[in-house]
Protein backbone atom coordinates (compact mmCIF):
# COMPACT_ATOMS: atom_id res chain seq x y z
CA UNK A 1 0.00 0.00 0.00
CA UNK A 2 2.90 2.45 0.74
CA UNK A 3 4.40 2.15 -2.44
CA UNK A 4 0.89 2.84 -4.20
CA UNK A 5 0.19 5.67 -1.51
CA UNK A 6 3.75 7.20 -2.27
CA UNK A 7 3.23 6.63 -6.56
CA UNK A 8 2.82 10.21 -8.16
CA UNK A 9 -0.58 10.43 -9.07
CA UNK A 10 -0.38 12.81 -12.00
CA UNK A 11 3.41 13.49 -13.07
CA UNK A 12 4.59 15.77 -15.25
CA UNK A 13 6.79 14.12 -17.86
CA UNK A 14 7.54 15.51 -21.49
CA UNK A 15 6.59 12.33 -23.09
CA UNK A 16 4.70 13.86 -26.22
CA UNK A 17 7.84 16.37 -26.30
CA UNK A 18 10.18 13.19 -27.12
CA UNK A 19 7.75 12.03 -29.55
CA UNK A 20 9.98 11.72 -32.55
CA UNK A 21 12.65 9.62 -30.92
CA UNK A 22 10.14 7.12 -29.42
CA UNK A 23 8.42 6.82 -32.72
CA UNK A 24 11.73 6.29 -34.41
CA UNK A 25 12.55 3.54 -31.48
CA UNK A 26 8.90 1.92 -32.55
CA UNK A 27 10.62 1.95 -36.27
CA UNK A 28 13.70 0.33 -35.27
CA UNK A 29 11.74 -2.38 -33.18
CA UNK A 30 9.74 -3.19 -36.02
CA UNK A 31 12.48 -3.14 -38.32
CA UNK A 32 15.09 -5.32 -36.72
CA UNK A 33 12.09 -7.83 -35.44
CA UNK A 34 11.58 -8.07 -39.44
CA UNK A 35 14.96 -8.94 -39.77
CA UNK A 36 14.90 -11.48 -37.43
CA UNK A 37 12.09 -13.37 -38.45
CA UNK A 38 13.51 -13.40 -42.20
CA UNK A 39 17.18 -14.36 -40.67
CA UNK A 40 16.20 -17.06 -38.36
CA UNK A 41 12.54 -17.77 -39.18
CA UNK A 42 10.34 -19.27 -35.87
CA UNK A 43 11.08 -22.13 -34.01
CA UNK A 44 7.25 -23.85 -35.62
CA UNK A 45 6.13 -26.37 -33.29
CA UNK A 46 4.24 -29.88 -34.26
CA UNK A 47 1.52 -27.37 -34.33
CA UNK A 48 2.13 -25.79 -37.19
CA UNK A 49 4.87 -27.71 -39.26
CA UNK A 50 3.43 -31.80 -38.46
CA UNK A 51 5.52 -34.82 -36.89
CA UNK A 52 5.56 -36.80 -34.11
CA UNK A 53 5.64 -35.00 -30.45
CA UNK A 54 6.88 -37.95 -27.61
CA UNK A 55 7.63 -36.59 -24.28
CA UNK A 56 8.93 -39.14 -22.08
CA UNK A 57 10.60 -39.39 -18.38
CA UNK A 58 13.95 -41.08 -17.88
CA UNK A 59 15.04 -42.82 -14.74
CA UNK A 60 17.76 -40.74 -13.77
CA UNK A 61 18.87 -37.14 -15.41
CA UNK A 62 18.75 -37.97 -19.09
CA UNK A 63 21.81 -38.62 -21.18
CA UNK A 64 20.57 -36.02 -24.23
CA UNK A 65 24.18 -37.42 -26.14
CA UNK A 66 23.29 -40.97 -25.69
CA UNK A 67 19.56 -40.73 -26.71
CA UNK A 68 20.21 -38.66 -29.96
CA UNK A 69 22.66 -41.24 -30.64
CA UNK A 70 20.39 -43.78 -30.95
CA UNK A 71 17.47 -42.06 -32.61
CA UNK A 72 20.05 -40.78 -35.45
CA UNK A 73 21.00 -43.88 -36.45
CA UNK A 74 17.07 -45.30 -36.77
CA UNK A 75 16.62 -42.79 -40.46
CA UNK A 76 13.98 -41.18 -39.16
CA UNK A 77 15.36 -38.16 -40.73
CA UNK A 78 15.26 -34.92 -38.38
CA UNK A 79 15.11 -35.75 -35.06
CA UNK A 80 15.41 -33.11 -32.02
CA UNK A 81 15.60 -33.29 -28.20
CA UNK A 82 15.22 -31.16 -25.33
CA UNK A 83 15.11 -30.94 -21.80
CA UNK A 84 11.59 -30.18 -21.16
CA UNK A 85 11.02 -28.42 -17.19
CA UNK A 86 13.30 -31.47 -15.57
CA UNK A 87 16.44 -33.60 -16.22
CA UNK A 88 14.47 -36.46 -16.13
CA UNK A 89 12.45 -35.38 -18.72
CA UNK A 90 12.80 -34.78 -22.10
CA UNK A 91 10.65 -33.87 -25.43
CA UNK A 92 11.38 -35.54 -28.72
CA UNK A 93 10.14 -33.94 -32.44
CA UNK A 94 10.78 -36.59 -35.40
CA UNK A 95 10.12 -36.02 -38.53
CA UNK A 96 6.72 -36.72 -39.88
CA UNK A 97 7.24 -39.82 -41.68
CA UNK A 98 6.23 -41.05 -45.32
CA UNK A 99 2.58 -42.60 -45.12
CA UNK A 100 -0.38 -42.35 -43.20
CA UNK A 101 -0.82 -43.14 -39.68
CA UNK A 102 0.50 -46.41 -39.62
CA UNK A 103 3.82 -44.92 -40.62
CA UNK A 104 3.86 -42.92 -37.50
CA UNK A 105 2.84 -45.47 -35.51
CA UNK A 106 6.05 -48.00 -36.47
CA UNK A 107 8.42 -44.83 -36.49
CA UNK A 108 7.24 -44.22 -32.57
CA UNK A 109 7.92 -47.87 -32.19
CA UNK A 110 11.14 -47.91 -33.36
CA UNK A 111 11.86 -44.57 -31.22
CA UNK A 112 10.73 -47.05 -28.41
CA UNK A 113 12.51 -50.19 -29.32
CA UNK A 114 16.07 -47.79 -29.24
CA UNK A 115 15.48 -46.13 -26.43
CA UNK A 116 14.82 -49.26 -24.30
CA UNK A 117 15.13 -49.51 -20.70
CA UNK A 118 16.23 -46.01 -19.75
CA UNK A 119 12.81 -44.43 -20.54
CA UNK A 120 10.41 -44.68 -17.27
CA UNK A 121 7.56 -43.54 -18.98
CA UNK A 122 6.08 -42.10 -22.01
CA UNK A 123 4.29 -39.52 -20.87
CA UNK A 124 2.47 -38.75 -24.55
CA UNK A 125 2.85 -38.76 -27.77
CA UNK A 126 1.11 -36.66 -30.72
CA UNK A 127 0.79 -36.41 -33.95
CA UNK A 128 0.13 -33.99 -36.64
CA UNK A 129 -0.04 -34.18 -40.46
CA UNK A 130 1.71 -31.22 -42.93
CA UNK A 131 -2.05 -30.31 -44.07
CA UNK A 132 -2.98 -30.10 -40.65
CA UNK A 133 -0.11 -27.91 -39.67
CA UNK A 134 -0.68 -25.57 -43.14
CA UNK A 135 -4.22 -25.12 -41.97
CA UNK A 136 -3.35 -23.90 -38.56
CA UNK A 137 -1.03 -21.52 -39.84
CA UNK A 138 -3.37 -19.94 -42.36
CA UNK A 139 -6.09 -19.99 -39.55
CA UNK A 140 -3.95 -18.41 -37.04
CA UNK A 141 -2.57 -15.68 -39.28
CA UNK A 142 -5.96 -15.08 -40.16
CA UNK A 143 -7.30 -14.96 -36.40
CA UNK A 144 -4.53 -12.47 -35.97
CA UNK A 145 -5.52 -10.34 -38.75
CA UNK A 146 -9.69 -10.05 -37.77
CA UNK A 147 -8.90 -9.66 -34.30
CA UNK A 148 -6.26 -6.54 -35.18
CA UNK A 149 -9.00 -5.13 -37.73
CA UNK A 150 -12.14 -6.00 -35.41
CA UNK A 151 -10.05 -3.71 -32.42
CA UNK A 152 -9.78 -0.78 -34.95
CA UNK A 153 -12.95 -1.08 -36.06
CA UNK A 154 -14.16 -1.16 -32.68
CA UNK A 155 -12.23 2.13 -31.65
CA UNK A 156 -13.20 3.95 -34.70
CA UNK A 157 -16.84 3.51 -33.78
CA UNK A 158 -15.92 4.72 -30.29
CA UNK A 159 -14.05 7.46 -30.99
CA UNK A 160 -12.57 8.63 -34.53
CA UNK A 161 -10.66 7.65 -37.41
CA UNK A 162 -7.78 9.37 -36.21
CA UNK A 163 -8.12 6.96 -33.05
CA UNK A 164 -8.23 3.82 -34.77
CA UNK A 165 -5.82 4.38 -37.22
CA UNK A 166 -3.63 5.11 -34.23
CA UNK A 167 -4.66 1.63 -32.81
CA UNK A 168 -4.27 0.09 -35.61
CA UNK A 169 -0.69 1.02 -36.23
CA UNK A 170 0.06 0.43 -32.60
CA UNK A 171 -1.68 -3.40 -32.76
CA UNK A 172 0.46 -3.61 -35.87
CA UNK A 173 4.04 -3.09 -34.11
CA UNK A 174 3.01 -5.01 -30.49
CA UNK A 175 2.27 -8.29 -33.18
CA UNK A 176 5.46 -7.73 -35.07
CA UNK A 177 7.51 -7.28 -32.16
CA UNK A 178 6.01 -10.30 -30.70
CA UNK A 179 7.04 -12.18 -34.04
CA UNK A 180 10.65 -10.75 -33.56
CA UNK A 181 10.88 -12.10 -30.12
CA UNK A 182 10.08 -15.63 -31.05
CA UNK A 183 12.38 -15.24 -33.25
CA UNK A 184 14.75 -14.29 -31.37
CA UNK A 185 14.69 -16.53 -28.69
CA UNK A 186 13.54 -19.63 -30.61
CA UNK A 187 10.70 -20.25 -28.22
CA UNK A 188 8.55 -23.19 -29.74
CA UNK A 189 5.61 -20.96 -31.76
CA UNK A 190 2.56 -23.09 -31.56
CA UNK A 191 -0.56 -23.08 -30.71
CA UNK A 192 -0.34 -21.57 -26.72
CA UNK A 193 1.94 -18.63 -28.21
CA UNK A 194 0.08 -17.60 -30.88
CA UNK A 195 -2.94 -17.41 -27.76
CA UNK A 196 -0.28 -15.72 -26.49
CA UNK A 197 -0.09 -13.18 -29.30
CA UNK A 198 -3.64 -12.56 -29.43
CA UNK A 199 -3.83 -12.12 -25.26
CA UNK A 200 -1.08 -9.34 -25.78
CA UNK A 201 -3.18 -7.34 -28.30
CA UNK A 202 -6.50 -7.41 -26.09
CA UNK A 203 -4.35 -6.29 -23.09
CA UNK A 204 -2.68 -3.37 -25.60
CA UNK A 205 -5.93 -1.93 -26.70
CA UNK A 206 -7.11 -2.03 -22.80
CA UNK A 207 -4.31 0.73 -21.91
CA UNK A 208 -4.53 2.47 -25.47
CA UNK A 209 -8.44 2.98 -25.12
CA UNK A 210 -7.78 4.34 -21.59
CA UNK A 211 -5.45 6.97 -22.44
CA UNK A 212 -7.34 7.79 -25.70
CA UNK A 213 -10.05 8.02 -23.81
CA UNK A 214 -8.51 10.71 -21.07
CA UNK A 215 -7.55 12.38 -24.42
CA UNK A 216 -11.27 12.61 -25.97
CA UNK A 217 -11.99 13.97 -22.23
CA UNK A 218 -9.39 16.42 -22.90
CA UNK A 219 -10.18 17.98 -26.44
CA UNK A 220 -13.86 18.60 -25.13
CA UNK A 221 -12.50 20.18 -21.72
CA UNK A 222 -9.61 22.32 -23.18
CA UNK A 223 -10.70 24.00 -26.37
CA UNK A 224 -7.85 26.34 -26.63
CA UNK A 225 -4.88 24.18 -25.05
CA UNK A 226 -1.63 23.57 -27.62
CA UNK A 227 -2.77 20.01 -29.21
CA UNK A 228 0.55 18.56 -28.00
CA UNK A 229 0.31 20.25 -24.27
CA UNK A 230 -2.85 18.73 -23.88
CA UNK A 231 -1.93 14.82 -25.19
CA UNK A 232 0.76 15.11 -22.63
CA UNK A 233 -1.15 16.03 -19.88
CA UNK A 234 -3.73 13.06 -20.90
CA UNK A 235 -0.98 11.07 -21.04
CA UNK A 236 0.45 11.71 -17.46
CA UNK A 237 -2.93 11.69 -16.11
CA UNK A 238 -3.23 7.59 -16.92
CA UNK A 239 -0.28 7.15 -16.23
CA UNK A 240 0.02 5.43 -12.77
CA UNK A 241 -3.36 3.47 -13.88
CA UNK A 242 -1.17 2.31 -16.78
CA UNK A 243 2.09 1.52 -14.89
CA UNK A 244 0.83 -0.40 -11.54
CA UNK A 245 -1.92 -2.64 -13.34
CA UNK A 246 0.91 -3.74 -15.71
CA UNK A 247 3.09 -4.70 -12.53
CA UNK A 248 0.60 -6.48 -10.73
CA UNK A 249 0.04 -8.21 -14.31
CA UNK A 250 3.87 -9.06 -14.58
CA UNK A 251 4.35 -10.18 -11.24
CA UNK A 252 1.65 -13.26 -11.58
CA UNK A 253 3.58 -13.63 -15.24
CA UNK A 254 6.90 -14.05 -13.23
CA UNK A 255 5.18 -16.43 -10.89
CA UNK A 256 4.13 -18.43 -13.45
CA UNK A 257 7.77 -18.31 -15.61
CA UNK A 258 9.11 -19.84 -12.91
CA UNK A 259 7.02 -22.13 -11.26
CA UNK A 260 5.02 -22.69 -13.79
CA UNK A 261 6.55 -25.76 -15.64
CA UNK A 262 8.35 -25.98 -19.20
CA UNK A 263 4.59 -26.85 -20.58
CA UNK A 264 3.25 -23.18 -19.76
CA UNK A 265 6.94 -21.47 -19.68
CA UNK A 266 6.82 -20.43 -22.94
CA UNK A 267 3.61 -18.90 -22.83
CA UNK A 268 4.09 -17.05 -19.66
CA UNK A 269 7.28 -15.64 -20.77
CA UNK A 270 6.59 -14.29 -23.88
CA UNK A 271 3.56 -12.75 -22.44
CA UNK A 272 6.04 -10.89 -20.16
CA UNK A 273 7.82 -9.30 -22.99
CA UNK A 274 4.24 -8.49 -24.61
CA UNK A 275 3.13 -6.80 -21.72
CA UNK A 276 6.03 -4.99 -21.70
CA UNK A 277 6.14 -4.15 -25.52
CA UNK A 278 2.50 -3.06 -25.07
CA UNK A 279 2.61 -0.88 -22.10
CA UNK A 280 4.97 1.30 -23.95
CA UNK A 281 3.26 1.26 -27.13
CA UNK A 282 0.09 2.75 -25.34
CA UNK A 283 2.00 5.92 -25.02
CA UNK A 284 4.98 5.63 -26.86
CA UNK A 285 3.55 5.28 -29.96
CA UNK A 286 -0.10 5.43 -30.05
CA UNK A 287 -0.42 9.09 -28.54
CA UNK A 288 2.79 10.24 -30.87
CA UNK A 289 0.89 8.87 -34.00
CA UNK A 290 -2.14 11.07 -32.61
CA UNK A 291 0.04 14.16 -32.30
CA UNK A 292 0.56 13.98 -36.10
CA UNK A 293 -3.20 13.55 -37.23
CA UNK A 294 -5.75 17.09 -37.35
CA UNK A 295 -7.76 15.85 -34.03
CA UNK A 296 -10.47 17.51 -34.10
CA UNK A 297 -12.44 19.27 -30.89
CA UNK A 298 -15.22 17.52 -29.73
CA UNK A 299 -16.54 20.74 -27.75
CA UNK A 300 -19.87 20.35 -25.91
CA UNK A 301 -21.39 23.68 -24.87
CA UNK A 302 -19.54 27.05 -24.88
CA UNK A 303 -17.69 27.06 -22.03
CA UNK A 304 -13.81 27.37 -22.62
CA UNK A 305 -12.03 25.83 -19.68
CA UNK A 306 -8.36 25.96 -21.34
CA UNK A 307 -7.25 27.93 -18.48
CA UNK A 308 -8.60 25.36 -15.93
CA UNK A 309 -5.58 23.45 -15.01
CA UNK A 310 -6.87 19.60 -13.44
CA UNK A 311 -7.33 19.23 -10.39
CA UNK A 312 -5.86 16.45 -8.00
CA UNK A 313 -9.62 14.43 -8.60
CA UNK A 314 -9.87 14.82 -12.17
CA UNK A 315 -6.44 13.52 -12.63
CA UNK A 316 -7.49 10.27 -10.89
């Protein structure tokens, strides 16, 4: 409580002031998340490009050495491991074989028959065809796409086009630069990170409709006020709201990075960086874009209250 007692309630940064430079940092995410995805490409999961998922749990710590040893030598063709939350445990990809399902079937056999008496127990095993995994891409990429155009559409009816544009373009960079960080990192993309992507864009919007919404406030309240005066004061006026509900947000993130288990770790973590990537957008880049559009004045009645700095209530 002290620390939300002792928070500055309406602070008086130049945000708006340093406008260029954060929308030239938005550029240079975007740009070098781009380049990362065209470098190194995402780490696809059995989700999206088919094979054979088998997670299984070893006596002891597994010997990773040993075990891709033996499943090299079966002609499976690619075959990967990983540790997978434990030692003892352990998360093979093969190759999607030639054939139907019966293929797959004898190819997990073999991957048995090798690995012999130091597996404990298979804990499952999947599989999923190339068709299947071309559909889910072109679904998901689609998903993506209506939910970014549904938001804008929804915050042009709610405010202007000025607004959604803004949104848009700011929904835009948070999915681009969650694309560069997969990239990046090589964290599995499948299905549970591109939920992932989708959570981040909702939670975006939430913080970018807030502050646009202190800004409508604003333009009807302060006729006269400089345009760029008054997004900064709109902007300082959320932004406690903004900055404590995305801590409370990261800390249960955090929680559930590490204690979570490898199953949910990727998920948890790149929400982190979403959160992150989308707090700042909210004001880094979504309020800049609106400093370059002709806002217009939504004034209701005739009285001017330009001079009327907030008061303490207002700014809450």
């Amino acid at each position: 409580m002290a620390l939300i007692r002792h928070f500055p309630i309406a602070p008086n940064l130049n945000f708006v002031g340093k406008r260029m430079a954060m929308l030239a940092a938005s550029g240079g995410v975007v740009l070098a998340s781009l380049l990362l995805f065209a470098i190194l490409n995402l780490n696809y999961g059995v989700d999206f490009r088919g094979g054979i998922l088998i997670e299984v749990q070893t006596e002891g710590p597994a010997d990773l050495s040993d075990m891709r040893g033996r499943l090299g030598s079966l002609g499976l063709g690619e075959v990967t491991l990983q540790e997978f939350g434990a030692p003892n445990e352990v998360l093979i990809n093969v190759q999607r074989q030639a054939g139907e399902e019966v293929a797959q079937g004898a190819a997990v056999e073999m991957v048995k028959e090798a690995l012999g008496a130091s597996v404990k127990e298979y804990r499952r095993t999947e599989f999923v065809g190339p068709k299947v995994g071309d559909e889910l891409k072109v679904a998901g990429a689609l998903a993506t796409v209506l939910a970014i155009l549904g938001i804008a559409l929804y915050v042009w009816f709610r405010f202007e086009w000025q607004f959604a544009l803004a949104a848009l373009v700011t929904l835009i960079h948070d999915v681009i630069a969650m694309i560069g960080f997969f990239a990046l990192t090589q964290i599995e993309f499948n299905l549970a990170t591109l939920a992932a992507v989708l959570t981040v864009a909702g939670y975006s919007i939430n913080d970018t409709v807030v502050v646009f919404d202190r800004v409508r406030e604003a333009l009807r309240k302060y006729k006269k006020m400089p345009l760029l005066e008054l997004l900064n004061m709109a902007v300082n006026q959320t932004l406690s709201r903004t900055i404590l509900t995305s801590f409370t947000t990261l800390l249960a993130l955090i929680a559930l990075s590490v204690f979570g288990g490898a199953v949910i770790r990727g998920f948890s973590t790149s929400l982190i960086w979403g959160i992150l990537i989308g707090t700042y957008s909210s004001f880094g880049l979504a309020v800049p874009l609106l400093s370059l559009m002709n806002l217009r004045r939504m004034g209701i009645g005739d009285e001017d209250k330009s001079e009327k700095l907030p008061s303490q209530a207002e700014a809450n």
